[in-house]
Protein backbone atom coordinates (compact mmCIF):
# COMPACT_ATOMS: atom_id res chain seq x y z
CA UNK A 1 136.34 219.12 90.50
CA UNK A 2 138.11 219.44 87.17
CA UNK A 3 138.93 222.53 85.58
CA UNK A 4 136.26 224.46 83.27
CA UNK A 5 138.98 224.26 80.73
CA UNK A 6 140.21 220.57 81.23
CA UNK A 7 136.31 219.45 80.59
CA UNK A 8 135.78 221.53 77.42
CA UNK A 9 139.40 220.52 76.13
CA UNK A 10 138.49 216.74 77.03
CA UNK A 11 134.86 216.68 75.16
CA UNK A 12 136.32 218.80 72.32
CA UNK A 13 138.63 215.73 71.78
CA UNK A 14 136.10 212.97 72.15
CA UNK A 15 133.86 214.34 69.97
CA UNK A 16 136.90 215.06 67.07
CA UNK A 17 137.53 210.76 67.84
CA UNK A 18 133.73 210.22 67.92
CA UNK A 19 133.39 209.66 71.52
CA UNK A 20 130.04 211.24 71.58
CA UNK A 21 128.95 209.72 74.93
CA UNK A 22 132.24 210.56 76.49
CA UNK A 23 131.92 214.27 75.04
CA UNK A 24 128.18 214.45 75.76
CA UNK A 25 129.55 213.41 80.00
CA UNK A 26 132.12 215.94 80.01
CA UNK A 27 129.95 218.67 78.80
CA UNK A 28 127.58 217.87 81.49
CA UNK A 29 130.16 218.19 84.26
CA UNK A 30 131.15 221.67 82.30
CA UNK A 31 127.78 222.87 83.05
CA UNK A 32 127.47 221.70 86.64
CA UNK A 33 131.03 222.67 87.20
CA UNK A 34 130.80 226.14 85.72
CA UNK A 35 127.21 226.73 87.18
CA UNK A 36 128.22 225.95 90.62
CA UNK A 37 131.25 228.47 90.92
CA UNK A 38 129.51 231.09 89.11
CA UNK A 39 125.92 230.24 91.66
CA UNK A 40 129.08 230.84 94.67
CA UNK A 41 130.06 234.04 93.43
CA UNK A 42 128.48 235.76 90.57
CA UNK A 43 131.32 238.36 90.40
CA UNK A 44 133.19 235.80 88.60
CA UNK A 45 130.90 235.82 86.04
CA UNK A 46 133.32 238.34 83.88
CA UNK A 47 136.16 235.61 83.87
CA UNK A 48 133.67 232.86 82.74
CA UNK A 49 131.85 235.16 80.08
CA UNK A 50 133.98 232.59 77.45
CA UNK A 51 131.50 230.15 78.02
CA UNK A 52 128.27 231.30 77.73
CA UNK A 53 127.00 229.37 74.48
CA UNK A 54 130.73 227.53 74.63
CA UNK A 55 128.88 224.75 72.55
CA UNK A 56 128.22 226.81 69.35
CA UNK A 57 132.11 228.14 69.27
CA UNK A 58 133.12 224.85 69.92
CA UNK A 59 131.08 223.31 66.76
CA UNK A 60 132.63 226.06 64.84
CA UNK A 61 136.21 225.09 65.95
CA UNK A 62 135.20 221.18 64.90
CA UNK A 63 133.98 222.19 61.63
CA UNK A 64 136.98 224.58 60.63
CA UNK A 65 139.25 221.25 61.70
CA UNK A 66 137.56 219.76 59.26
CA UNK A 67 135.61 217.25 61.63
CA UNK A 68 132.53 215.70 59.83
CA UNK A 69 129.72 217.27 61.24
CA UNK A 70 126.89 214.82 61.25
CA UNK A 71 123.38 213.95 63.46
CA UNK A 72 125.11 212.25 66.06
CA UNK A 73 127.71 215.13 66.72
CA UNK A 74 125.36 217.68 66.89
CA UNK A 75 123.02 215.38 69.32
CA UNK A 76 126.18 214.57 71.72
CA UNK A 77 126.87 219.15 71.49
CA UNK A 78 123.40 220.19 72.22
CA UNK A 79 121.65 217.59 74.04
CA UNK A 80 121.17 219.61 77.08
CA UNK A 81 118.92 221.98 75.12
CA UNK A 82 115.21 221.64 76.32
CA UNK A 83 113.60 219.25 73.42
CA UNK A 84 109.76 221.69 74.07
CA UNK A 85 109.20 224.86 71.84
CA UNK A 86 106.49 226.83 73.31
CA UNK A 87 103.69 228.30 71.15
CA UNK A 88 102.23 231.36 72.90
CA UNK A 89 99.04 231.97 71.18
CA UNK A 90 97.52 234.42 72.57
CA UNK A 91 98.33 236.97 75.33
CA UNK A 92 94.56 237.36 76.38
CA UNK A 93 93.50 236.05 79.42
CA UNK A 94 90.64 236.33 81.93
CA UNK A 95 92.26 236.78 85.03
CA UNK A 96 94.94 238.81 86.77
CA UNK A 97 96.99 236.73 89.44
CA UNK A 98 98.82 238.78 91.66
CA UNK A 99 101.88 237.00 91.17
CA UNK A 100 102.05 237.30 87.05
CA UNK A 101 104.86 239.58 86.00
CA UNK A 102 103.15 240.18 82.09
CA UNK A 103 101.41 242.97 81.12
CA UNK A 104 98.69 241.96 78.78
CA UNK A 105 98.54 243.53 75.56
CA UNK A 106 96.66 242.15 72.65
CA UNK A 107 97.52 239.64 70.42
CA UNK A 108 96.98 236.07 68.96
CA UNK A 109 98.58 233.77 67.09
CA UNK A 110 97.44 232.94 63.13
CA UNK A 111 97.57 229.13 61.71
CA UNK A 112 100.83 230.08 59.67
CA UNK A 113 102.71 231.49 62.53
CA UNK A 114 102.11 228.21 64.27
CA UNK A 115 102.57 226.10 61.28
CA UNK A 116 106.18 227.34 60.99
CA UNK A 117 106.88 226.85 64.45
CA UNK A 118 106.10 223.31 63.76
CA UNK A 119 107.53 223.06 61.35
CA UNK A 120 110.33 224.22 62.90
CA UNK A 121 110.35 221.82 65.90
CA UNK A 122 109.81 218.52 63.84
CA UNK A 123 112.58 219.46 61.26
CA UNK A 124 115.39 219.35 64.29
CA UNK A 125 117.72 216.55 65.02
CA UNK A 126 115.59 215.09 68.19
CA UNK A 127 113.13 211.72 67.61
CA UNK A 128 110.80 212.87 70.38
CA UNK A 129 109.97 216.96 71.24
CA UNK A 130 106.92 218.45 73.17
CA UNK A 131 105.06 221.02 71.67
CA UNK A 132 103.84 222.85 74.74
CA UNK A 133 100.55 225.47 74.28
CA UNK A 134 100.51 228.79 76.25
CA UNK A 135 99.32 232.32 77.07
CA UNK A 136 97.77 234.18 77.88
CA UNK A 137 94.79 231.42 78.55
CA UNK A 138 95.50 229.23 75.25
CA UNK A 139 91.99 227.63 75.38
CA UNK A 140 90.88 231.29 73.95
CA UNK A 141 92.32 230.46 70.65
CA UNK A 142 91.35 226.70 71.06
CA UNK A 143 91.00 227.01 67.50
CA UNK A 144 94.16 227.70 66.68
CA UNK A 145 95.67 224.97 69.19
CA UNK A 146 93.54 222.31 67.72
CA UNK A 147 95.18 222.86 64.00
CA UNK A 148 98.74 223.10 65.09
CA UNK A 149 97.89 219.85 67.29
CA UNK A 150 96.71 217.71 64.95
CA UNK A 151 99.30 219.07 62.05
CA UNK A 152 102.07 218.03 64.35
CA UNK A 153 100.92 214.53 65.00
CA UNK A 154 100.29 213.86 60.85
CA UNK A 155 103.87 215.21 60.60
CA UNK A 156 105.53 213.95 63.13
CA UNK A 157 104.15 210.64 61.96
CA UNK A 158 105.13 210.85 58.91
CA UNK A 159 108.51 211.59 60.00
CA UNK A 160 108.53 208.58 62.42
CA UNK A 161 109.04 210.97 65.31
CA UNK A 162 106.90 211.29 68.66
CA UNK A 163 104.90 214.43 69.12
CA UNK A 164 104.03 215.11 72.67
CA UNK A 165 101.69 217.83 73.48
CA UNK A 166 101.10 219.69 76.63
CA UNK A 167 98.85 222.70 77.48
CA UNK A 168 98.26 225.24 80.52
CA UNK A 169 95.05 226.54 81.27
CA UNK A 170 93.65 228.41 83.88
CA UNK A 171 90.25 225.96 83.21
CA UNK A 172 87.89 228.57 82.74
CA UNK A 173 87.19 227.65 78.92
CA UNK A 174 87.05 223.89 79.01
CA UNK A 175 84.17 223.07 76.38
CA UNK A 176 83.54 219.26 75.87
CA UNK A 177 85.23 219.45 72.13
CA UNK A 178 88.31 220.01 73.69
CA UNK A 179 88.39 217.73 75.85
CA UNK A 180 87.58 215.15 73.60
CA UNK A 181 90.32 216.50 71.72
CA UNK A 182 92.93 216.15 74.01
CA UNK A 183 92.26 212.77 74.89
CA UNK A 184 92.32 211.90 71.20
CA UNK A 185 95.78 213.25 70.71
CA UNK A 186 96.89 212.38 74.14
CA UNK A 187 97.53 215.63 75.69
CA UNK A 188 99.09 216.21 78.97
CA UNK A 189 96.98 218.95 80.83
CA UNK A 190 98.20 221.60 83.34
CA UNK A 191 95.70 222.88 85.38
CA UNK A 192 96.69 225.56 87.52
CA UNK A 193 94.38 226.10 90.85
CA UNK A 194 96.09 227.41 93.94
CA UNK A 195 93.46 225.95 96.33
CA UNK A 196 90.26 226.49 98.25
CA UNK A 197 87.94 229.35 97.63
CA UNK A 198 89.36 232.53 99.56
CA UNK A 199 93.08 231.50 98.26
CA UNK A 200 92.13 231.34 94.43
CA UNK A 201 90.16 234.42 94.40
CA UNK A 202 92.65 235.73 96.37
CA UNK A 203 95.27 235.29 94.26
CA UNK A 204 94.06 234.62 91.19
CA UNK A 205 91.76 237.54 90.51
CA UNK A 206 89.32 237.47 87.80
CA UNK A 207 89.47 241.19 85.36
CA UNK A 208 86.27 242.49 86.60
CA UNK A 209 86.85 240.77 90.26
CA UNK A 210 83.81 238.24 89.08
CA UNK A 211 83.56 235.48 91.16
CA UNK A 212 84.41 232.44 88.89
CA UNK A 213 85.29 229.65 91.62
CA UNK A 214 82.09 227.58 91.12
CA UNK A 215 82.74 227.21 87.29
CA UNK A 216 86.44 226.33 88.27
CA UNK A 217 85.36 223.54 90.46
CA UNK A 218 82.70 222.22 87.61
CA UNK A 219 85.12 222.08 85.27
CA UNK A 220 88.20 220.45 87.26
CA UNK A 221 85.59 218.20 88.11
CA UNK A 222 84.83 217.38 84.28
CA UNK A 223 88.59 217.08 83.31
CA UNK A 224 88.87 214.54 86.47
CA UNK A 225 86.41 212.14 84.72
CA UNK A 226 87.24 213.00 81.04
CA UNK A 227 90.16 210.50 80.65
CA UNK A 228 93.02 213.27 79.77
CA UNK A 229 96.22 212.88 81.37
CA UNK A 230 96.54 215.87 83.57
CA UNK A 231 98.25 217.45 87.26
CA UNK A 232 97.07 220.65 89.21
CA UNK A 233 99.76 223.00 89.53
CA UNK A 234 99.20 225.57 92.65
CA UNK A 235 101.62 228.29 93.20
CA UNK A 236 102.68 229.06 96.67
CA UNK A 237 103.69 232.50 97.36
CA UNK A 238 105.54 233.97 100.35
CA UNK A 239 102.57 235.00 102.16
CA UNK A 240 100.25 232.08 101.99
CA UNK A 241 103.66 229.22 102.08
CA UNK A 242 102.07 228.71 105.65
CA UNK A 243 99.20 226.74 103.84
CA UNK A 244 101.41 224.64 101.90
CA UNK A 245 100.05 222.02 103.63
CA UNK A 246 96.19 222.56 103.63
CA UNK A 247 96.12 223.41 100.06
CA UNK A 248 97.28 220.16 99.20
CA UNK A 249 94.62 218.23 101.23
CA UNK A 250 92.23 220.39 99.66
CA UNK A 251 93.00 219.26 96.21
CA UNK A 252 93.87 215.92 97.33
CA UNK A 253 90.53 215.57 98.65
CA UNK A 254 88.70 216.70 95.33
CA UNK A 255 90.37 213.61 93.97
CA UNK A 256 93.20 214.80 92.22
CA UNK A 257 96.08 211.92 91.67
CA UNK A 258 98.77 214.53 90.41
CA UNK A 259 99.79 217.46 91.82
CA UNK A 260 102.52 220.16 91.97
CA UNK A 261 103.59 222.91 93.94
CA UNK A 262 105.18 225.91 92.70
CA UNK A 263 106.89 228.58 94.58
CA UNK A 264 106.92 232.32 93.16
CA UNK A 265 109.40 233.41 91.28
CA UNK A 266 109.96 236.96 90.88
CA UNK A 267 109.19 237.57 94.28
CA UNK A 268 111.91 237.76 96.86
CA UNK A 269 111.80 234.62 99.55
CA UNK A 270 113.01 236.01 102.96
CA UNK A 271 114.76 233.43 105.52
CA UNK A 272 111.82 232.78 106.95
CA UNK A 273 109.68 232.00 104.11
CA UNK A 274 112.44 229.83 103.15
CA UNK A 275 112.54 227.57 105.68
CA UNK A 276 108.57 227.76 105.83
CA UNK A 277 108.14 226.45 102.38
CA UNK A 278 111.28 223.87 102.97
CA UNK A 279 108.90 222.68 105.97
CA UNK A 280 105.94 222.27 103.82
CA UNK A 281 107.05 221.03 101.10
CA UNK A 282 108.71 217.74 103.61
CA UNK A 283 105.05 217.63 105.33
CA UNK A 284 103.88 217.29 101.88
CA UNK A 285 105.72 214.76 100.90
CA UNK A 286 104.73 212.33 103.71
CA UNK A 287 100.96 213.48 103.29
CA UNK A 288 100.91 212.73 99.31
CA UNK A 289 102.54 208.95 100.32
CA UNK A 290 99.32 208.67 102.68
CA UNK A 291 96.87 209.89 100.21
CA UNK A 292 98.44 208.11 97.32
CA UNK A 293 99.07 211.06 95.31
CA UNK A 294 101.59 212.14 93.22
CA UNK A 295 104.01 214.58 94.40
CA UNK A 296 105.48 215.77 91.03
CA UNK A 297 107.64 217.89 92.88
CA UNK A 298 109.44 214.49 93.94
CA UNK A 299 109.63 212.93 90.02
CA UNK A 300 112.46 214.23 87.07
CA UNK A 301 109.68 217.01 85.58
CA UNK A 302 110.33 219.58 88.10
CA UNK A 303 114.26 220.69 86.77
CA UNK A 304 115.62 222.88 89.38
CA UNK A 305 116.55 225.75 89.69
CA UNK A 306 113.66 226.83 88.01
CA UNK A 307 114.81 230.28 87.46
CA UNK A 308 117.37 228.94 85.32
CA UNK A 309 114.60 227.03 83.05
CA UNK A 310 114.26 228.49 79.29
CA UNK A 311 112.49 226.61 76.77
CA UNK A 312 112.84 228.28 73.11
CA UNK A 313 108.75 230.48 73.13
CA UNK A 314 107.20 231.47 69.78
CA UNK A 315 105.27 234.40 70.25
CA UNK A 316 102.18 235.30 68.16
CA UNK A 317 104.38 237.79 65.72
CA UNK A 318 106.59 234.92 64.94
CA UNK A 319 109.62 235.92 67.27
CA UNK A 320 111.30 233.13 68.81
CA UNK A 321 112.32 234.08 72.43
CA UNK A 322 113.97 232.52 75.44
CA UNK A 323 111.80 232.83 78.45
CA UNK A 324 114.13 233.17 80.85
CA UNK A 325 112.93 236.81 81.86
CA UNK A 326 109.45 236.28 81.75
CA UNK A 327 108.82 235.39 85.14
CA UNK A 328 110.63 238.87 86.58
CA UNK A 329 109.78 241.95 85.00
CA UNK A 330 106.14 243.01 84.19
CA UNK A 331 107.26 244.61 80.59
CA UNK A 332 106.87 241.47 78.45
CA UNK A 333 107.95 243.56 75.30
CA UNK A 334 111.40 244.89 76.94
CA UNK A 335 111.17 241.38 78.31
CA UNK A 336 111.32 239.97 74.95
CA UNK A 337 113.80 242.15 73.45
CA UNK A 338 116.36 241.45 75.71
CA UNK A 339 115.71 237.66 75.18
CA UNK A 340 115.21 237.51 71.71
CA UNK A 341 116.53 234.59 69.85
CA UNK A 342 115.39 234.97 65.90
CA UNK A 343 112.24 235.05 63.70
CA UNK A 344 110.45 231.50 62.33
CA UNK A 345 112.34 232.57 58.79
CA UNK A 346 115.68 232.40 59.89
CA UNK A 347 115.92 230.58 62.87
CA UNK A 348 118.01 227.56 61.02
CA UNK A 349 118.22 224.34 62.87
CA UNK A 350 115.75 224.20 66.07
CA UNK A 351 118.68 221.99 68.08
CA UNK A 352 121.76 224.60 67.60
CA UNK A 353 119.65 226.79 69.35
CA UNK A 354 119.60 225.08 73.08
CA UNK A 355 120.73 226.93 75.73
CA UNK A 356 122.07 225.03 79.08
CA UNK A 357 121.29 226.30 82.92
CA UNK A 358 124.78 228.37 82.58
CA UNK A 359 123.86 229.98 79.58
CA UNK A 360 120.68 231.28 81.14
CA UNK A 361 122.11 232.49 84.14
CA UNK A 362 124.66 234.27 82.10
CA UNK A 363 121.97 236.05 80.74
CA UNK A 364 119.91 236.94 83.02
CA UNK A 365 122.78 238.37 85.28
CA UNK A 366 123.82 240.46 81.96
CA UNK A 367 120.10 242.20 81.50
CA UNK A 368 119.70 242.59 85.31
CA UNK A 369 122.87 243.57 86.49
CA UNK A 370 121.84 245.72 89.22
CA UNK A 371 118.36 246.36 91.71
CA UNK A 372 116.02 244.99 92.78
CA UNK A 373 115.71 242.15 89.68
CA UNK A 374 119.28 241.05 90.61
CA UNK A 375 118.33 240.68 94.08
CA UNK A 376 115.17 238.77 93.40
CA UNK A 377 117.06 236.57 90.70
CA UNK A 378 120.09 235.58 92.98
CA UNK A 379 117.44 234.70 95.77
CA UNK A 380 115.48 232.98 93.09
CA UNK A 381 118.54 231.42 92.08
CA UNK A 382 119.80 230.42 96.08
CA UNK A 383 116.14 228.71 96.87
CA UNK A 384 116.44 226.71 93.59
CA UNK A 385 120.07 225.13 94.19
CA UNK A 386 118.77 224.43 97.60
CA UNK A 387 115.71 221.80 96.07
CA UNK A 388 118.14 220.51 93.85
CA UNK A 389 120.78 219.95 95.75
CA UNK A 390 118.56 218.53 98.67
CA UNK A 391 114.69 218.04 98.03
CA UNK A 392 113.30 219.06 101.12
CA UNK A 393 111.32 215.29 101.25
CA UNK A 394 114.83 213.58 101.72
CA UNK A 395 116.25 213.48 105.68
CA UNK A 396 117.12 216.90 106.61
């Protein structure tokens, strides 16, 4: 393994010679390289502090050599960055899942906020982003969704870029309009349902402890038969990872061709649980091969470890945040803080603000530096480098 230091001196000179797909390897390595040794031992992470966000100091160093700074220099230094921006557009929602760290406090997006963030996205250096809808439920300000949707595809058009457009929903506002809308504009639909009836009431309470599960089935049903491109997510957490395996038949056997497992994060995974879910997750993989379904788990959208995931988030203010804390702590608004990036009015060039897996680590580790967060983020951390250093499908 080379040297941090040898890779970033190596791109920094391919991309002064415009070697931008020699740099663009190098800085890869950098990142795997730096990320494993500080995933090894985190109490090295004071010696490799340099290089958290090493790509903006090195773009500064390039420009004050005088190095032409132009589209294809600035793709090659932050093409790891996540090419989704994340509209949050409202933080109401009608259930309470046991395993959601946010606090819900009012608030919803307006047409301008979202509008900028558009804006925003489609103004950056990439040909193709996903513009990814979120909550809260989003389908509660459906309103607002459908205007930044169809805004993005007119300018994204007219830009001769590709929009993509994804959306999470819990399902339980899924009136025909939108539908029709999202296989208009081509959406991609996550639909989260954790299973039968006693696990998704169980764990996916609604306020008022209503029983929903009957409209939930009606309307997974409709979106089944509505032509819309779409997966069920279900989250598996460390005390139902024993039923990773029935709650997969059970969605199989509704008829759904796309599905994906999650595990918790923010919740700590003992060794046992561990090697549970490992053990599901491989018995899962054989069943979805028998059942022709797809295991999404298995394809290049699930980017592990997913702890280390951090898509740029726009919340309804207008304040441009990473996510990276958002599935730990329960205080969204300290949350935030800690994680804030910019506001819509100054944020500059969408691109310069990617962050790699090493960068989010970095700081994560710097807000929770001690407790019971750290522990739950290193063992968040440990059970993500495991699936992506060896899926749990391939031969043990």
């Amino acid at each position: 393994m080379a040297a941090p230091r040898t890779l970033l001196q190596d791109a920094e000179a391919a991309l002064g010679q415009g070697g931008f797909g020699e740099a663009r390897g190098r800085l890869d390595e950098l990142d795997r390289s730096v990320l494993l040794r500080l995933s090894r031992d985190d109490s090295r992470l004071e010696q490799l502090r340099p290089y958290v966000f090493y790509r903006r100091a090195l773009l500064a160093r390039l420009r004050a050599r005088g190095v032409r700074v132009g589209p294809e220099l600035l793709r090659a230094l932050f093409a790891a960055g996540s090419p989704r921006l994340i509209l949050l557009v409202t933080h109401a929602c009608q259930l309470r899942c046991a395993y959601c760290r946010v606090r819900r406090y009012p608030g919803r997006m307006s047409p301008q906020t979202a509008e900028a963030g558009i804006r925003w996205l489609l103004g950056g250096l990439r040909r193709e982003v996903e513009l990814q809808f979120f909550g809260g439920e989003p389908l509660l300000a459906f309103d607002v969704v459908r205007r930044a949707a169809s805004l993005a595809a007119r300018l994204a058009a007219r830009a001769g870029k590709t929009a993509r457009f994804l959306l999470t929903t819990n399902g339980l506002s899924l009136p025909d309009a939108a539908l029709d809308f999202f296989r208009e504009q081509g959406f991609r639909l996550e639909f989260s349902c954790d299973g039968d009836y006693s696990t998704q009431l169980r764990q996916r309470r609604a306020a008022g402890g209503r029983d929903y599960y009957a409209r939930l089935a009606r309307n997974l049903e409709r979106l089944r038969g509505a032509g819309v491109d779409y997966q069920v997510i279900a989250v598996l957490t460390p005390e139902n990872v024993g039923r990773v395996e029935e709650e997969f038949r059970y969605l199989a056997g509704l008829g759904h061709r796309r599905i994906q497992l999650n595990y918790a994060l923010g919740r700590f995974w003992n060794a046992r649980q561990e090697a549970a879910l490992f053990a599901g997750m491989r018995r899962v993989s054989e069943l979805a091969g028998e059942l022709g379904v797809e295991f999404i788990n298995s394809s290049s959208q699930r980017r592990e470890p997913v702890v280390l995931n951090s898509e740029l988030t726009v919340d309804c203010d207008g304040e441009v945040f990473r996510e990276t804390g958002v599935c730990l702590e329960e205080d969204f608004r300290g949350m935030k803080s800690r994680f804030l990036v910019t506001r819509l009015g100054d944020a500059g060039l969408f691109d310069a603000h990617a962050s790699t897996q090493f960068d989010n680590l970095a700081l994560l580790v710097g807000a929770y530096g001690r407790g019971r967060l750290r522990r739950i983020l290193l063992n968040n951390l440990d059970l993500g480098l495991r699936f992506d250093r060896r899926p749990p499908w391939e031969d043990a």
